[in-house]
N, C-alpha and C. Protein backbone atom coordinates (compact mmCIF):
# COMPACT_ATOMS: atom_id res chain seq x y z
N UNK A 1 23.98 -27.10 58.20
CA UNK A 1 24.47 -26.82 56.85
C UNK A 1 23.65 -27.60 55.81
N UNK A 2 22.95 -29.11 56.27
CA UNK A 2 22.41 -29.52 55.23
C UNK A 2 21.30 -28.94 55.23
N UNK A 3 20.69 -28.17 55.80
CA UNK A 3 19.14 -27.37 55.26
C UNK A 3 19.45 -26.72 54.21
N UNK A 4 20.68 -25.80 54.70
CA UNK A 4 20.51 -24.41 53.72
C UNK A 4 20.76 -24.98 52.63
N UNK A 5 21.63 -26.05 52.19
CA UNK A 5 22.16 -26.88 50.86
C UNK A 5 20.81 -27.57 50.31
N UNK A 6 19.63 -27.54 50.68
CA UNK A 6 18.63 -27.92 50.41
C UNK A 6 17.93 -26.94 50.30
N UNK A 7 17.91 -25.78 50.67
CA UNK A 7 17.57 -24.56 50.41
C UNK A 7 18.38 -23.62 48.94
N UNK A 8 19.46 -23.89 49.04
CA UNK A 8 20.36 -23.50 47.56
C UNK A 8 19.72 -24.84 46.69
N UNK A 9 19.61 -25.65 46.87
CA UNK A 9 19.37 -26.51 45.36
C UNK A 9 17.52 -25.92 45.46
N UNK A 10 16.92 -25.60 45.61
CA UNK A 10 15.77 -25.21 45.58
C UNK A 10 15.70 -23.89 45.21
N UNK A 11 16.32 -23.13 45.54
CA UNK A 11 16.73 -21.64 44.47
C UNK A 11 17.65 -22.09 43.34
N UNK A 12 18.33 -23.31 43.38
CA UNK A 12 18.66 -23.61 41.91
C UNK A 12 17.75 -23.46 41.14
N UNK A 13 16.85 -24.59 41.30
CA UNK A 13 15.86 -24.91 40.44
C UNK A 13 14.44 -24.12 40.41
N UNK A 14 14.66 -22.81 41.17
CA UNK A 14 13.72 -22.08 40.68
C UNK A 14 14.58 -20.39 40.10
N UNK A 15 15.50 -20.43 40.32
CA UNK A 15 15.84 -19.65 39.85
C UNK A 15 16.83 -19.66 38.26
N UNK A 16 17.64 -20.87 38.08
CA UNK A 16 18.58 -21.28 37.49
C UNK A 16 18.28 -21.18 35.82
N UNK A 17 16.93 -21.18 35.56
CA UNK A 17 17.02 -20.79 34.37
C UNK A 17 16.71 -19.43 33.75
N UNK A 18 16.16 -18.97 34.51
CA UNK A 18 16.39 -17.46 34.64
C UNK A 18 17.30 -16.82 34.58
N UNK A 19 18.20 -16.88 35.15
CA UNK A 19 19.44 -16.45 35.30
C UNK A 19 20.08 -16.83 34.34
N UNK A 20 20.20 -17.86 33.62
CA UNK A 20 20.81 -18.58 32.71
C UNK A 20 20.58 -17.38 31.11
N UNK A 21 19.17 -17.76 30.83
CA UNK A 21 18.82 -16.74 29.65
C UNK A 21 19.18 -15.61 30.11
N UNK A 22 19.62 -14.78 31.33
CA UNK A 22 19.82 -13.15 31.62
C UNK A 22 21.20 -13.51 31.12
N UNK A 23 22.26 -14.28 31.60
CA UNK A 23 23.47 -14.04 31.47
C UNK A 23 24.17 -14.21 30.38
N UNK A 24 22.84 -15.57 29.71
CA UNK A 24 23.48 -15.71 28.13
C UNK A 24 22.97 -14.40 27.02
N UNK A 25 21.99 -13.92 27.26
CA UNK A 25 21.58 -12.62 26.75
C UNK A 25 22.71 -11.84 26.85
N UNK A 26 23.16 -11.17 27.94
CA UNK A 26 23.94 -10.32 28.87
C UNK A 26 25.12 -10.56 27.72
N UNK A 27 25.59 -11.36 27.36
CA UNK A 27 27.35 -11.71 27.32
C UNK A 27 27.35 -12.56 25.88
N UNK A 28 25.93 -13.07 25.33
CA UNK A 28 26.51 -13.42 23.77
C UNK A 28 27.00 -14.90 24.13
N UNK A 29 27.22 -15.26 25.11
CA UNK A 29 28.10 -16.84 24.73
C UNK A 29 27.39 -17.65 25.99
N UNK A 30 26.37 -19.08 25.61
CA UNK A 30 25.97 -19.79 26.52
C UNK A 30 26.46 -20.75 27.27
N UNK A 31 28.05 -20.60 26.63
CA UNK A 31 28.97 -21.62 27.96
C UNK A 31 29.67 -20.76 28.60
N UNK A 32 29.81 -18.78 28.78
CA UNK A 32 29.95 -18.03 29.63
C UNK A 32 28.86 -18.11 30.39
N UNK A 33 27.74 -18.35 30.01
CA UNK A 33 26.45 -18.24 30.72
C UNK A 33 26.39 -19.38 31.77
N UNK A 34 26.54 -20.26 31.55
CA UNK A 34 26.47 -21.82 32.18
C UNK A 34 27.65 -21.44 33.40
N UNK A 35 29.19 -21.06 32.94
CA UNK A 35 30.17 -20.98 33.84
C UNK A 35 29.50 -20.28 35.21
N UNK A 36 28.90 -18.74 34.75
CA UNK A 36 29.17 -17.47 35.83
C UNK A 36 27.51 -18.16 36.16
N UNK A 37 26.83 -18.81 36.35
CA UNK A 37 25.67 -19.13 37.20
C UNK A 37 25.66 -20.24 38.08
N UNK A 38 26.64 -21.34 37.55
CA UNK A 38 26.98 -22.34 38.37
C UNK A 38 28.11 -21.36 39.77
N UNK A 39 29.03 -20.44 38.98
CA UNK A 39 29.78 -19.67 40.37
C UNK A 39 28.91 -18.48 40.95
N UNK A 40 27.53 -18.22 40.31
CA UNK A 40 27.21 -17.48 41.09
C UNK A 40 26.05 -18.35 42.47
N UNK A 41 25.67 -19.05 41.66
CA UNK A 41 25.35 -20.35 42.78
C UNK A 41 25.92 -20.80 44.41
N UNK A 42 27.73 -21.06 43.59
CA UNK A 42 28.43 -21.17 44.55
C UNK A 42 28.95 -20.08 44.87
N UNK A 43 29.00 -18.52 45.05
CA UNK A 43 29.14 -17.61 45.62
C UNK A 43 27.91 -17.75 47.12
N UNK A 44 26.96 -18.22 46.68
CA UNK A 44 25.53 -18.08 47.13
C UNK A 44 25.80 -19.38 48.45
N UNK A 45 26.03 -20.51 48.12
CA UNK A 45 26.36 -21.26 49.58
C UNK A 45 27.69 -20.74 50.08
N UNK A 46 28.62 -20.52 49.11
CA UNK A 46 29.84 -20.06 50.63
C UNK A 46 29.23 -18.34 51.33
N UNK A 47 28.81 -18.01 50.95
CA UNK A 47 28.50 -16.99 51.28
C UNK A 47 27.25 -15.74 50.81
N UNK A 48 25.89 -16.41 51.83
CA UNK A 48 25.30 -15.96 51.35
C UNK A 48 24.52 -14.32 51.95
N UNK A 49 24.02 -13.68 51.17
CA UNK A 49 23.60 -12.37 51.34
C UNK A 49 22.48 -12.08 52.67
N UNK A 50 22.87 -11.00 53.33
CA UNK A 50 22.33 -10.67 54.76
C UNK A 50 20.88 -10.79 54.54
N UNK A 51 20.37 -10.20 53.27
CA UNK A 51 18.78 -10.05 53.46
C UNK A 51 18.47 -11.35 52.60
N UNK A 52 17.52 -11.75 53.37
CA UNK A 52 16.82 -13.19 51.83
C UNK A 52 16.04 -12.69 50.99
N UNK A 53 15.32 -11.44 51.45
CA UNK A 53 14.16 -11.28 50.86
C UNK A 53 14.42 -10.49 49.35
N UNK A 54 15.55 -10.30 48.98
CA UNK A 54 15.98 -9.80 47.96
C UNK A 54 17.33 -10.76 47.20
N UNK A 55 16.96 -12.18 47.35
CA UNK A 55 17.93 -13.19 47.07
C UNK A 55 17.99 -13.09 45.67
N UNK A 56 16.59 -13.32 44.55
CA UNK A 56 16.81 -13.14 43.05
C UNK A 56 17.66 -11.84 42.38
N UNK A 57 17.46 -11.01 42.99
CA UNK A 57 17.78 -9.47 42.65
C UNK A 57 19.61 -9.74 43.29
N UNK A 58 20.21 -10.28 44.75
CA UNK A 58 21.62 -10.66 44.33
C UNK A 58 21.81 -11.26 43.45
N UNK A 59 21.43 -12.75 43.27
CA UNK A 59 21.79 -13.39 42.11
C UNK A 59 22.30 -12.92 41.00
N UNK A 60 20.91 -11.82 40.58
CA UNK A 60 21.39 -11.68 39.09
C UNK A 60 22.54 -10.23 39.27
N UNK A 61 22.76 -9.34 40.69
CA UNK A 61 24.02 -8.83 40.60
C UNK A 61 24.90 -9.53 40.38
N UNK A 62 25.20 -10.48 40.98
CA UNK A 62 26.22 -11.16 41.28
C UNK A 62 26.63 -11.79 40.36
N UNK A 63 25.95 -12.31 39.10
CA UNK A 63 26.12 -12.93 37.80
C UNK A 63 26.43 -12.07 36.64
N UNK A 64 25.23 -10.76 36.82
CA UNK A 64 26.08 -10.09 36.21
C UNK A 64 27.60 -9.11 36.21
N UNK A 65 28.26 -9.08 37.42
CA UNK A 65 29.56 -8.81 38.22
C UNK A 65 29.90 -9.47 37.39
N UNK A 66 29.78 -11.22 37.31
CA UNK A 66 30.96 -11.94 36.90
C UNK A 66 30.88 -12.21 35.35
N UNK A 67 29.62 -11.96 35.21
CA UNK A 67 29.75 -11.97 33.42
C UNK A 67 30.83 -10.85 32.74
N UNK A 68 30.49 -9.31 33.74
CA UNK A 68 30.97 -8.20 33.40
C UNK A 68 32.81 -8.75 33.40
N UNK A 69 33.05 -9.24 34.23
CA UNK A 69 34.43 -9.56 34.34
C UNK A 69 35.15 -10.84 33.43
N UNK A 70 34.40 -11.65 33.28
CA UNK A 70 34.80 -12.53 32.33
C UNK A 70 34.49 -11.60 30.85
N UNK A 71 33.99 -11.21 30.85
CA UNK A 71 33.91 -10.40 29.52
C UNK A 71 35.09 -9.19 29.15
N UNK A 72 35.23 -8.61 30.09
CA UNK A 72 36.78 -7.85 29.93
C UNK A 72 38.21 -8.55 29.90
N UNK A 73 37.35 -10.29 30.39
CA UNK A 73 39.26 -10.69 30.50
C UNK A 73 39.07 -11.31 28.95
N UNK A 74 38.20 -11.70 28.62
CA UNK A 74 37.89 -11.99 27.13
C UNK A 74 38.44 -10.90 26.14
N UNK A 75 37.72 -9.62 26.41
CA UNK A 75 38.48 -8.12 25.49
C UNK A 75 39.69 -8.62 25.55
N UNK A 76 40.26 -8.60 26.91
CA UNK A 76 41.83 -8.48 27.23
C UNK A 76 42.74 -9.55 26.23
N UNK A 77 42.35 -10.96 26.45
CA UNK A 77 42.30 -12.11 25.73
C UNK A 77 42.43 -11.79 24.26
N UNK A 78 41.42 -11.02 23.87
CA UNK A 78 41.40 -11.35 22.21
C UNK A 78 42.59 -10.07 21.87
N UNK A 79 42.83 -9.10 22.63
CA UNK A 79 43.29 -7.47 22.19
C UNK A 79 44.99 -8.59 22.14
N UNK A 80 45.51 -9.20 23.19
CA UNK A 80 46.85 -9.80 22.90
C UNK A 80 46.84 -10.85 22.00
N UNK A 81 46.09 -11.36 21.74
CA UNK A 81 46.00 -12.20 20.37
C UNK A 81 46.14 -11.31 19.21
N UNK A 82 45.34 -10.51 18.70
CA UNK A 82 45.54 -9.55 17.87
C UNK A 82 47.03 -9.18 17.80
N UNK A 83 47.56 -8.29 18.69
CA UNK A 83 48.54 -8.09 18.97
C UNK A 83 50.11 -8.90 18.64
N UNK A 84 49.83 -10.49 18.70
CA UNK A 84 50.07 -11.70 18.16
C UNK A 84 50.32 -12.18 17.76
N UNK A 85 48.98 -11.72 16.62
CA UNK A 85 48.88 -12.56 15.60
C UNK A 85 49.60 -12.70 14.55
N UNK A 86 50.73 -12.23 14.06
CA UNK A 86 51.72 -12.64 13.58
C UNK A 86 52.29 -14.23 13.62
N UNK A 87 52.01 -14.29 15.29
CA UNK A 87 52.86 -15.69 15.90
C UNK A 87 51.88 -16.62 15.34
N UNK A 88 50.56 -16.46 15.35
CA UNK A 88 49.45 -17.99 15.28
C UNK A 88 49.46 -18.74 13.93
N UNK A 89 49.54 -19.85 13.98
CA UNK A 89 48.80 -20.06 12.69
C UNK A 89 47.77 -19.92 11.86
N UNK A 90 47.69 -19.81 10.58
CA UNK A 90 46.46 -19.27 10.02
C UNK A 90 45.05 -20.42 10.20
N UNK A 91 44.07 -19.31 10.38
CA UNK A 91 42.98 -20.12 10.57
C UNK A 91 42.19 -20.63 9.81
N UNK A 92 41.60 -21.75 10.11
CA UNK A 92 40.44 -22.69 9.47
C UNK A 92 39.49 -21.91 8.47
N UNK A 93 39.01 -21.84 7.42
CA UNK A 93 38.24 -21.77 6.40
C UNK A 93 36.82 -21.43 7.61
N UNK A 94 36.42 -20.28 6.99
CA UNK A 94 35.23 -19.97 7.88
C UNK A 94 33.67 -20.80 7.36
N UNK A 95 32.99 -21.06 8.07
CA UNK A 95 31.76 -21.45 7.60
C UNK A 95 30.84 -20.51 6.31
N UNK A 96 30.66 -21.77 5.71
CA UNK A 96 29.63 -21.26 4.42
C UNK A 96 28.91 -19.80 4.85
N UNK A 97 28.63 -18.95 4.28
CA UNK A 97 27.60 -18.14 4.97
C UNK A 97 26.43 -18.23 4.21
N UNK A 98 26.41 -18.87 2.75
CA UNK A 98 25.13 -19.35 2.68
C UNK A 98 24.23 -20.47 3.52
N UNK A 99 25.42 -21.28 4.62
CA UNK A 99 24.47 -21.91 5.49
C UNK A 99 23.89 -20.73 6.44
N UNK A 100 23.95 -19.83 6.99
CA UNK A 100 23.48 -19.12 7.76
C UNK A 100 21.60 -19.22 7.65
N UNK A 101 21.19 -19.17 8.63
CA UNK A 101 19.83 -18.79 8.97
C UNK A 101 19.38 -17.69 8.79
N UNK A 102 18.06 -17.32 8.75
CA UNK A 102 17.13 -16.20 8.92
C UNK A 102 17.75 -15.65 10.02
N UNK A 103 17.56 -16.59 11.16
CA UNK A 103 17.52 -16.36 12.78
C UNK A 103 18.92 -16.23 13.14
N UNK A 104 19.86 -16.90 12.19
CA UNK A 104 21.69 -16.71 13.01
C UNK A 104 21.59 -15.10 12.61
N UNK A 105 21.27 -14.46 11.52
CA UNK A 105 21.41 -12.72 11.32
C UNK A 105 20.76 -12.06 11.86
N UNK A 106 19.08 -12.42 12.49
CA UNK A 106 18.93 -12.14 13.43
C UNK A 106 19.20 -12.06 15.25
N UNK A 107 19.98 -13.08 15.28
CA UNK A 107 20.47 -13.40 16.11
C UNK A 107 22.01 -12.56 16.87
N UNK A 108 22.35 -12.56 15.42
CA UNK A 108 24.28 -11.42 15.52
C UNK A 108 23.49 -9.86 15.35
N UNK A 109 22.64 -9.55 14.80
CA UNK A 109 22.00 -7.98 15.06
C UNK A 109 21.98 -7.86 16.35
N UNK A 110 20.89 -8.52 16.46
CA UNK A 110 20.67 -8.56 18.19
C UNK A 110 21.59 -8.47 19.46
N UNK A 111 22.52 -9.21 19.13
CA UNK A 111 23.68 -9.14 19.87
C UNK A 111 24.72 -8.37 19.75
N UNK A 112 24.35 -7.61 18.39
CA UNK A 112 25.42 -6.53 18.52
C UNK A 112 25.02 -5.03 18.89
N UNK A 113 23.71 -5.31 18.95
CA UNK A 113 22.81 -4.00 19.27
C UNK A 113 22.93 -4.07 20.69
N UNK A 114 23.01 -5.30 21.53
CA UNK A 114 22.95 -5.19 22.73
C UNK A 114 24.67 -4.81 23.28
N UNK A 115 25.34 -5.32 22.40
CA UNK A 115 26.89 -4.98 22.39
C UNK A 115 27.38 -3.63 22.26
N UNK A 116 26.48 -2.31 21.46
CA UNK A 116 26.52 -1.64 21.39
C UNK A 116 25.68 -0.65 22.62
N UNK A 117 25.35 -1.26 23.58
CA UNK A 117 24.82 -0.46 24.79
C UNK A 117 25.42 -0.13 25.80
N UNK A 118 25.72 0.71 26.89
CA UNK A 118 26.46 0.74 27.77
C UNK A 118 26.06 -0.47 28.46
N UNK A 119 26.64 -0.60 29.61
CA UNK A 119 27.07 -1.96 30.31
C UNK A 119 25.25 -1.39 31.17
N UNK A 120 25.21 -0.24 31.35
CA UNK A 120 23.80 -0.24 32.42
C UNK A 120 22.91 -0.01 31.44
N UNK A 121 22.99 0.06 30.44
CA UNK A 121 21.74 0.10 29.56
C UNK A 121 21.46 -1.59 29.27
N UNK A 122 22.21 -2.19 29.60
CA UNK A 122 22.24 -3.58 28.77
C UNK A 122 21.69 -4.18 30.36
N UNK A 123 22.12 -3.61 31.13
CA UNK A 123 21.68 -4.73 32.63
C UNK A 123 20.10 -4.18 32.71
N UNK A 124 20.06 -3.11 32.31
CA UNK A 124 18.56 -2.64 32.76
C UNK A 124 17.28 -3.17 32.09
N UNK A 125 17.80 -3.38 30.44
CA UNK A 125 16.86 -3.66 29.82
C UNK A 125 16.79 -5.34 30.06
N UNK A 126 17.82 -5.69 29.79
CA UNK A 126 18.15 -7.47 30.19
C UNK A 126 17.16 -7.90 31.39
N UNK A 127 17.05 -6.84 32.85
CA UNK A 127 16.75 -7.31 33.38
C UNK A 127 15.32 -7.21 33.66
N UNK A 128 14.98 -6.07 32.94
CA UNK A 128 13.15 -5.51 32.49
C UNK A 128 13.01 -7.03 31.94
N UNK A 129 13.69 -7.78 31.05
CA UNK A 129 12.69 -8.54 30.13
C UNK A 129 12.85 -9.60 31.04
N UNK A 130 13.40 -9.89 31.84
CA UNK A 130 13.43 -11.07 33.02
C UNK A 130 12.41 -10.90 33.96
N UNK A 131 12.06 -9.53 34.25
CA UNK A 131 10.59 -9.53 34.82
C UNK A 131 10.63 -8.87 36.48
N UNK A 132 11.97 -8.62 36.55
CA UNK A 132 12.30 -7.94 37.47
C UNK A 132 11.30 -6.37 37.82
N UNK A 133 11.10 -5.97 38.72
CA UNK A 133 10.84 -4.60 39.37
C UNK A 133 11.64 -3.37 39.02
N UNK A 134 10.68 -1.70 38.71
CA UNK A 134 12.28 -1.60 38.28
C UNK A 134 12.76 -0.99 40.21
N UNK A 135 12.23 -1.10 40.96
CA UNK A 135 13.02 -1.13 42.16
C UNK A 135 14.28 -1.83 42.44
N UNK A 136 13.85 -3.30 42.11
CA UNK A 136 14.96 -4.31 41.61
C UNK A 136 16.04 -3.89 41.08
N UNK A 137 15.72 -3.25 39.81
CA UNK A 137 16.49 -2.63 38.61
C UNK A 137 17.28 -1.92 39.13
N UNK A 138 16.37 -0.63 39.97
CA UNK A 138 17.35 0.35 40.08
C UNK A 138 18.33 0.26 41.42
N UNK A 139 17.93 -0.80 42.10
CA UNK A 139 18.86 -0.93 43.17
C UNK A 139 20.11 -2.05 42.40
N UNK A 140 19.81 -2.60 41.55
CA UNK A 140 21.57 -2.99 41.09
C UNK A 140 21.98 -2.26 40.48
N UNK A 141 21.44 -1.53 39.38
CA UNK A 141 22.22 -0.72 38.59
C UNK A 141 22.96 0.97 39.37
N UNK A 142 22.13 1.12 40.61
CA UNK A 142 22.71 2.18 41.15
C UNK A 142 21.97 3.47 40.81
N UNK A 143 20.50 3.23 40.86
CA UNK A 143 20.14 4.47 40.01
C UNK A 143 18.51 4.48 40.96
N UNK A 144 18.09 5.49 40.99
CA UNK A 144 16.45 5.23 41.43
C UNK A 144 15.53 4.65 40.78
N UNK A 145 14.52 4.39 41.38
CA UNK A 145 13.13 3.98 40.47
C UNK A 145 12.54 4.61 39.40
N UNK A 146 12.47 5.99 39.98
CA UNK A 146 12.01 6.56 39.00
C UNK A 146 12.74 6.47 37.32
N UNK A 147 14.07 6.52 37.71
CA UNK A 147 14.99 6.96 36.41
C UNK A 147 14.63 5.66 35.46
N UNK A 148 14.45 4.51 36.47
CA UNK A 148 14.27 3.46 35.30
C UNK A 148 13.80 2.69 34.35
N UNK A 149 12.44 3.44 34.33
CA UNK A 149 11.35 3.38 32.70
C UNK A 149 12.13 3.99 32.27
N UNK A 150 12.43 5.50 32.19
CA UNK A 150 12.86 5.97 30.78
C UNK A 150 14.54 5.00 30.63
N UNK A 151 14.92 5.24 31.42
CA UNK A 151 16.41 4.06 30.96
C UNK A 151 15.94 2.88 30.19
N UNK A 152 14.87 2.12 30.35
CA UNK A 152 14.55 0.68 29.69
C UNK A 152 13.99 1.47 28.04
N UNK A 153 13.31 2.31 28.05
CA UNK A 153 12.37 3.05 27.17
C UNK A 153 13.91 3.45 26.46
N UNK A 154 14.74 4.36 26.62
CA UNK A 154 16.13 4.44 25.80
C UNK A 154 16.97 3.16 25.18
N UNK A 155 17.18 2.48 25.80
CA UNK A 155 18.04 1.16 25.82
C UNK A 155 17.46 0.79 24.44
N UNK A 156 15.68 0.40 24.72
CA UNK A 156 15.14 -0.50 23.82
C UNK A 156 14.93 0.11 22.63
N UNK A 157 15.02 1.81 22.61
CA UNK A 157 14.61 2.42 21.28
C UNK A 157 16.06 2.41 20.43
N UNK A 158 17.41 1.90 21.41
CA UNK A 158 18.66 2.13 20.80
C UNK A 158 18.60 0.79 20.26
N UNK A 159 18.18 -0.20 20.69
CA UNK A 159 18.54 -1.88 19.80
C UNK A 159 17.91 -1.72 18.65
N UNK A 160 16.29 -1.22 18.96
CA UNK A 160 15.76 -1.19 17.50
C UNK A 160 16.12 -0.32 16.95
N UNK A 161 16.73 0.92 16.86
CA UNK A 161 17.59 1.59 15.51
C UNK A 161 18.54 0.60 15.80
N UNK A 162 19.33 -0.15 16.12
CA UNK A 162 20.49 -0.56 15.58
C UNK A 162 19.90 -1.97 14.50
N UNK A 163 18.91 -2.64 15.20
CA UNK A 163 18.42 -3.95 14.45
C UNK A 163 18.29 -3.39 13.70
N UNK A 164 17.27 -2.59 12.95
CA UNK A 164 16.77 -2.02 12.00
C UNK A 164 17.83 -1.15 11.28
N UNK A 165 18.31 -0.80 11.35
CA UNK A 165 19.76 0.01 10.74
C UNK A 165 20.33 -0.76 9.93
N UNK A 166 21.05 -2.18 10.47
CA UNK A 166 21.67 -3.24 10.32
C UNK A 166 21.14 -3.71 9.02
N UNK A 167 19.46 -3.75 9.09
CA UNK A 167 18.78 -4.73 7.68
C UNK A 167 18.99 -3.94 6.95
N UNK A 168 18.90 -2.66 6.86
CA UNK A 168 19.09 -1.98 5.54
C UNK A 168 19.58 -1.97 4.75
């Protein structure tokens, strides 16, 4: 057992930040990102996948599974708050928005353009810019090789009309 635990901290640290920028991309929030990679980690020693030779390509299923799911219990989360909100107290004075950045409005475009993609348009392109295969690609998303240039080629022509929409 202590090899392979020396073998997982060595795909930590070559994989871990990778995964990190896919999931914080993926999901908008970098302490969802931090959570679902440290458990996809530990998905990875209690139980790890039959083939090795396709270990990066679980990973980032497996992270994105749990991003996908922490992200619906989040929907779920905010839809009964809403629902609620009657009961809460009123909230804190929002931040200046003349402090805002160049880059924070670039930053909420971006993320809402990617928010605005289906869940496999968003894993496909997410995972094109990570550098993945689209063999890779198309074996998590469930789709062939072939299909998955033009899927990345759609995805990316939908963020930029939305970025670009947005500045107008």
């Amino acid at each position: 057992m202590r090899g392979f635990d020396t073998e997982v901290s060595l795909l930590w640290k070559r994989h871990r930040d990778d995964l990190f920028r896919y999931v914080a991309r993926y999901s908008g929030d970098n302490d969802l990102a931090e959570d679902v990679v440290q458990e996809a980690f530990l998905k990875l020693r209690d139980r790890p996948p039959p083939n090795d030779s396709r270990l990066k390509g679980w990973l980032f299923t497996v992270a994105t599974n749990l991003a996908r799911d922490a992200l619906k219990l989040g929907r779920r989360r905010e839809q009964l708050e809403a629902e609620h909100a009657h009961e809460l107290p009123f909230p804190t004075a929002a931040a200046d928005p003349l402090a805002q950045t160049e880059l924070e409005d670039l930053r909420g475009r971006v993320r809402r353009a990617l928010d605005s993609l289906s869940e496999r348009e968003r894993t496909v392109l997410l995972m094109y810019q990570e550098g993945f295969h689209h063999r890779e690609i198309g074996e998590a998303v469930g789709t062939t090789t072939e299909s998955v240039g033009s899927m990345i080629v759609r995805a990316a022509k939908k963020v930029a009309r939305t970025v670009g929409t947005e500045r107008a």
